[in-house]
Protein backbone atom coordinates (compact mmCIF):
# COMPACT_ATOMS: atom_id res chain seq x y z
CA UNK A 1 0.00 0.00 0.00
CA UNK A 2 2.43 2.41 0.47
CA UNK A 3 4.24 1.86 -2.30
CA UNK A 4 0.99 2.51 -4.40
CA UNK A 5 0.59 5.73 -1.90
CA UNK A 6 3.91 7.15 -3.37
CA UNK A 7 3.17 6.55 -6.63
CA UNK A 8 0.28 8.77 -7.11
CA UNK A 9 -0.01 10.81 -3.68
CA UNK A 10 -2.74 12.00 -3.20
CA UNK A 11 -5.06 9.43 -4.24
CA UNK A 12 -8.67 8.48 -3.17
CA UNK A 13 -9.52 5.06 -0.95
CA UNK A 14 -10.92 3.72 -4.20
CA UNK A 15 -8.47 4.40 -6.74
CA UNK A 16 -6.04 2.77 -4.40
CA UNK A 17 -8.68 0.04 -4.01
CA UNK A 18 -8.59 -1.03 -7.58
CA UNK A 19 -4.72 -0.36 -7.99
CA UNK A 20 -4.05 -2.87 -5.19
CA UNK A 21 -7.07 -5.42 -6.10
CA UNK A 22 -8.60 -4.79 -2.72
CA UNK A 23 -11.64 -4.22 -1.42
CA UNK A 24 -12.16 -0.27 -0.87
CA UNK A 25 -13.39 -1.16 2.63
CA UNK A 26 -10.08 -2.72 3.39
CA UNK A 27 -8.00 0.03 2.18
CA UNK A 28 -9.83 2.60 4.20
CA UNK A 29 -9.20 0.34 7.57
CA UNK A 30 -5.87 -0.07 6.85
CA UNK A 31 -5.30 3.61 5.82
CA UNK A 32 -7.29 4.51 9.13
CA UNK A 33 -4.12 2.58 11.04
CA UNK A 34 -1.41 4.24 9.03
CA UNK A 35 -1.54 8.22 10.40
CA UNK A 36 -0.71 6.65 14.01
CA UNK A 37 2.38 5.27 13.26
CA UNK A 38 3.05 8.56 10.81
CA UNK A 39 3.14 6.64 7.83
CA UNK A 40 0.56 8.57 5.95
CA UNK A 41 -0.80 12.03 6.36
CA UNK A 42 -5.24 12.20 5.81
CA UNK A 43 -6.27 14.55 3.91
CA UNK A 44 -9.98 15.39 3.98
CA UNK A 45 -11.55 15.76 0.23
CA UNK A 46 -11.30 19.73 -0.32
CA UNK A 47 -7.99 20.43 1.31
């Protein structure tokens, strides 16, 4: 996943979802883990 991240930061949950062959569910809870260990930075749509 984060390979895929820093491939095409920023990208949306289900972009990355089809990219990786995963459910967009399953991105989103893994991406929800990521900002805690400061892997990934959020950012909400708009910003």
């Amino acid at each position: 996943m984060l390979r895929s991240l820093y491939q095409c930061n920023p990208v949306a949950p289900g972009v990355l979802a089809r990219k990786m062959g995963m459910a967009k569910e399953a991105i989103s809870k893994l991406a929800d883990r990521l900002p805690d260990k400061r892997l990934i930075a959020r950012l909400l749509k708009g910003s």
